[in-house]
Protein backbone atom coordinates (compact mmCIF):
# COMPACT_ATOMS: atom_id res chain seq x y z
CA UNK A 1 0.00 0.00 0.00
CA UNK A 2 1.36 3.43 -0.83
CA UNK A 3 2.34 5.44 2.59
CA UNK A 4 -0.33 8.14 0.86
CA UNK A 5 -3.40 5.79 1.14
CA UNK A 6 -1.64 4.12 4.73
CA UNK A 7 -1.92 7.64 5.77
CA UNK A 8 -5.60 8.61 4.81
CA UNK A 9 -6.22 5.14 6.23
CA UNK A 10 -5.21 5.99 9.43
CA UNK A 11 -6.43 9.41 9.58
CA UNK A 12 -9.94 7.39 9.25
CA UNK A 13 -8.76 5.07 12.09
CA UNK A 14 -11.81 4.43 14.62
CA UNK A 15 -10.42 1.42 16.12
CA UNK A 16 -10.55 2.97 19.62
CA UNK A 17 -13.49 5.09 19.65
CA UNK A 18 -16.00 3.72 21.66
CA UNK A 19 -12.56 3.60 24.35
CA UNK A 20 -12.67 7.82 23.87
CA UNK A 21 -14.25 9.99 25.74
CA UNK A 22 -14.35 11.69 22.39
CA UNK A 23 -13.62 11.41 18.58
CA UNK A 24 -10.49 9.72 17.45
CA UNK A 25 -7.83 12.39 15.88
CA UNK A 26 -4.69 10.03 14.96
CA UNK A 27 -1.87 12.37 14.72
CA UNK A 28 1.11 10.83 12.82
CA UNK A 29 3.99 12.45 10.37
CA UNK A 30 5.29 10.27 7.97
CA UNK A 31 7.49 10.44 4.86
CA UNK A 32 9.63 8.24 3.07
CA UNK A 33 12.43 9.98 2.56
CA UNK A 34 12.80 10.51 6.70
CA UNK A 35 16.09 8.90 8.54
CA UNK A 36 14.71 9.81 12.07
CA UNK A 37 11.75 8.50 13.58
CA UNK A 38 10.25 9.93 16.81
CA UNK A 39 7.96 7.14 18.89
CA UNK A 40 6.44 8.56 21.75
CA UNK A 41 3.62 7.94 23.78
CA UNK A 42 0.20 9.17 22.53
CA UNK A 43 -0.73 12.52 21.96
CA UNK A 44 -1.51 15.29 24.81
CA UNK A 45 -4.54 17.12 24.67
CA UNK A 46 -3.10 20.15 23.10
CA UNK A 47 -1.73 18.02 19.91
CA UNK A 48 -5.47 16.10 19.48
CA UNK A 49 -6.99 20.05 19.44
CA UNK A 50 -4.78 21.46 17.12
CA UNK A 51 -3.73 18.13 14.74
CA UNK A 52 0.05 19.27 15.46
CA UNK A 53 2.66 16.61 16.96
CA UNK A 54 4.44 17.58 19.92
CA UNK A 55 2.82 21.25 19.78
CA UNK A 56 3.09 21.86 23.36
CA UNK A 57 5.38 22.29 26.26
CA UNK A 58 7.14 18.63 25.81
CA UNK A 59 7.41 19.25 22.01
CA UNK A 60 9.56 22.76 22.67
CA UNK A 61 11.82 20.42 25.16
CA UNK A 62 12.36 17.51 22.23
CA UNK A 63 13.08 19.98 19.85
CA UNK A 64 16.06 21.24 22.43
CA UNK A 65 17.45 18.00 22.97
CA UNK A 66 17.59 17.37 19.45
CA UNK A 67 18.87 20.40 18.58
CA UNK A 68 16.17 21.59 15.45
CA UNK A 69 14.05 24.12 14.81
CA UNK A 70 10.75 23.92 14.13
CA UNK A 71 10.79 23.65 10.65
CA UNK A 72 13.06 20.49 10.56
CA UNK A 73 11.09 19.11 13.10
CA UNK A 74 8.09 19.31 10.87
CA UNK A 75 9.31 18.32 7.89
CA UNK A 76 8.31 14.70 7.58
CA UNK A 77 10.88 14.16 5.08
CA UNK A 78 13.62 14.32 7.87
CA UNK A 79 11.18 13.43 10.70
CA UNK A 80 8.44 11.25 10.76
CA UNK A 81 6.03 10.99 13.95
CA UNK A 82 5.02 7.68 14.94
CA UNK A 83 3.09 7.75 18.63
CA UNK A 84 2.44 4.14 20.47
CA UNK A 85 -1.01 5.28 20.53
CA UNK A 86 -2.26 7.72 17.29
CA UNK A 87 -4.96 9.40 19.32
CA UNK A 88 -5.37 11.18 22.39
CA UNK A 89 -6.02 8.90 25.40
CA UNK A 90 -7.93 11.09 27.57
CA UNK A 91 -6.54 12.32 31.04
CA UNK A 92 -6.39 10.20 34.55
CA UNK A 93 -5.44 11.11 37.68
CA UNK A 94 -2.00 11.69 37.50
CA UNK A 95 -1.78 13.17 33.90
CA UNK A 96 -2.51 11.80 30.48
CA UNK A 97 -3.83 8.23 30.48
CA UNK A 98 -1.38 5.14 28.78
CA UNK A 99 -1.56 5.56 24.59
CA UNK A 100 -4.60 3.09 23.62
CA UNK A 101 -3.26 -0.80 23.05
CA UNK A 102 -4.86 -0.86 19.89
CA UNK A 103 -2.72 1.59 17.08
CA UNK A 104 0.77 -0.40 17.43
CA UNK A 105 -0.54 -3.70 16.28
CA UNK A 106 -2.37 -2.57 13.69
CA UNK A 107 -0.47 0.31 12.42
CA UNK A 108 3.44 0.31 13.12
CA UNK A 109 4.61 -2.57 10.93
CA UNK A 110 2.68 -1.31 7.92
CA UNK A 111 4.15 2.23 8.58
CA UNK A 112 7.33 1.38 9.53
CA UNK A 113 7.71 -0.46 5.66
CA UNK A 114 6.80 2.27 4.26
CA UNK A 115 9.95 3.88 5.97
CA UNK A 116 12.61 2.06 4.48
CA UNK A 117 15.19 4.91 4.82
CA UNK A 118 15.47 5.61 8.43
CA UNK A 119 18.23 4.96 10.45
CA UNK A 120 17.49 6.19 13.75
CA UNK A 121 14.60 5.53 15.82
CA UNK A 122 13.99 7.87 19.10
CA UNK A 123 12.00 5.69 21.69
CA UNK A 124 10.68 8.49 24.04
CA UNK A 125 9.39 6.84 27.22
CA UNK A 126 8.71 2.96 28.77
CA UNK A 127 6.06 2.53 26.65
CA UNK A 128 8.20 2.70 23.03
CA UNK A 129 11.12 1.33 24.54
CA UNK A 130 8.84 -1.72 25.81
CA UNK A 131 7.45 -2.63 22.53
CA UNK A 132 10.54 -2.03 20.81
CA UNK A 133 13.38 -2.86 22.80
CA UNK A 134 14.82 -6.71 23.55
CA UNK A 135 16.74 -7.66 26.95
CA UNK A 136 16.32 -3.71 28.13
CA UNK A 137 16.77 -3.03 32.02
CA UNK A 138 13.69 -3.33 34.52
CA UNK A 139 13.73 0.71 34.78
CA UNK A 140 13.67 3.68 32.38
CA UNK A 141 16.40 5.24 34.37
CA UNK A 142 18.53 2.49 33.31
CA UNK A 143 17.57 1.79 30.05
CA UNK A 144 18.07 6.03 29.51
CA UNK A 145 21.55 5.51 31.16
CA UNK A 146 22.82 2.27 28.90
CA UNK A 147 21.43 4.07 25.44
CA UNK A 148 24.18 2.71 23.38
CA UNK A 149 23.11 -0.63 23.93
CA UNK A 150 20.62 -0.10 21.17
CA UNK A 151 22.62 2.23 19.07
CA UNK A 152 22.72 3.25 16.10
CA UNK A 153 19.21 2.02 15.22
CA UNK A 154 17.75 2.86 18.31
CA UNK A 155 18.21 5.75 21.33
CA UNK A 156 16.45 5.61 24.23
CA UNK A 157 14.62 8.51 26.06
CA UNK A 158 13.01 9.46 29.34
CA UNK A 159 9.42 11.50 28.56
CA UNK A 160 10.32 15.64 27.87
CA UNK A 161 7.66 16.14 30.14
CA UNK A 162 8.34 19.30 32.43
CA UNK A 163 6.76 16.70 34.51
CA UNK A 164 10.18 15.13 34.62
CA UNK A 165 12.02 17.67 35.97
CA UNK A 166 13.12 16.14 38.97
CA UNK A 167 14.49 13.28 37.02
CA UNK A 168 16.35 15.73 34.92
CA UNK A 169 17.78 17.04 38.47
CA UNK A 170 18.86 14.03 39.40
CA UNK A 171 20.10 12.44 36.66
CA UNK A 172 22.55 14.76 35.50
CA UNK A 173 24.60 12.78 33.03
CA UNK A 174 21.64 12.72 30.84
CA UNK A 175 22.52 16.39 29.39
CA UNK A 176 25.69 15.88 30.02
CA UNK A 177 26.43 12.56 28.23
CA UNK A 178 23.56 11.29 26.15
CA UNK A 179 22.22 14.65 24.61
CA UNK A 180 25.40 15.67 23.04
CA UNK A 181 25.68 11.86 21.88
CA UNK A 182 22.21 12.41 20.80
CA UNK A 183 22.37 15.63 19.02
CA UNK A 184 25.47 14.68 16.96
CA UNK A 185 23.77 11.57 15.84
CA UNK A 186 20.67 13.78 14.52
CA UNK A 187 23.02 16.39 12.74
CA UNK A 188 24.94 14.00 11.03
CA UNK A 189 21.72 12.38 10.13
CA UNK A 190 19.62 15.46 8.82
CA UNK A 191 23.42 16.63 7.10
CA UNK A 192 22.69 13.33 4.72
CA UNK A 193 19.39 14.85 3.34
């Protein structure tokens, strides 16, 4: 199927809708040209209003560790967008519910061959790095701190949340090992296209 009709498809996705405490929105940037790939949770209420991945305070955070601006953010030919869960999951307790199980099994493998040129795959969170990593530690912490493990095809993030803050604080060596590993891997990446 061409990634043009795989992406109307699942702009039409109501797989989880009677799950929603409103109407499905999948948000997801593709391209086939792209060498990065961003899998994050599920979108935040902010992205399902205005249709834009990572258009809020977490988004503004990535786009500092990664060292891009906006516009090569957004260009799906350098970046696609591939959330665990395509829609937004509605909010709990304790912040935005877990992405919906439904989107990964039917969506990533028929996305992901339509993205035969990237090389690097950011798995933001434990969700991502459970359903894509093999023999990764117990915690997030650790799986974070042990990044090259996976590289180059894969690199390992804790949530941009400013939610996580305090692990920022207390894990320092994350902007002072793995985000200069991380940015130089992007650059040298996005200097290809």
């Amino acid at each position: 199927m061409p990634l043009t009709q795989l992406l109307k498809d699942i702009e039409a996705c109501q797989l989880c809708a009677g799950a929603l405490a409103h109407d499905p929105r999948p948000v997801v940037r593709a391209n086939a040209a792209a060498r990065i790939l961003i899998i994050g949770q599920a979108p935040g209420r902010r992205v399902h209003e205005t249709g834009i991945p990572w258009n809020d305070p977490s988004g503004k955070r990535l786009r500092e560790w990664l060292a891009v601006d906006d516009e090569t953010f957004y260009d799906a030919s350098q970046i696609a967008i591939m959330p665990m869960g395509f829609c937004f999951p509605g909010t709990g307790k304790s912040g935005d519910l877990p992405p919906r199980p439904e989107c990964a099994p039917a969506w990533h493998q028929k996305l992901l061959s339509e993205l035969p040129n990237v090389e690097l795959t950011l798995l933001i969170g434990q969700y991502a790095q459970a359903q894509y990593l093999t023999d990764k530690p117990k915690t997030l912490t650790d799986t974070v701190r042990n990044w090259q493990a996976w590289a180059p095809q894969y690199f390992a993030l804790p949530h941009p949340s400013p939610r996580n803050q305090l692990w920022l604080k207390k894990n320092p060596w994350f902007g002072d090992e793995v985000i200069p590993a991380l940015q130089q891997q992007v650059h040298d990446l996005l200097a290809k296209n």
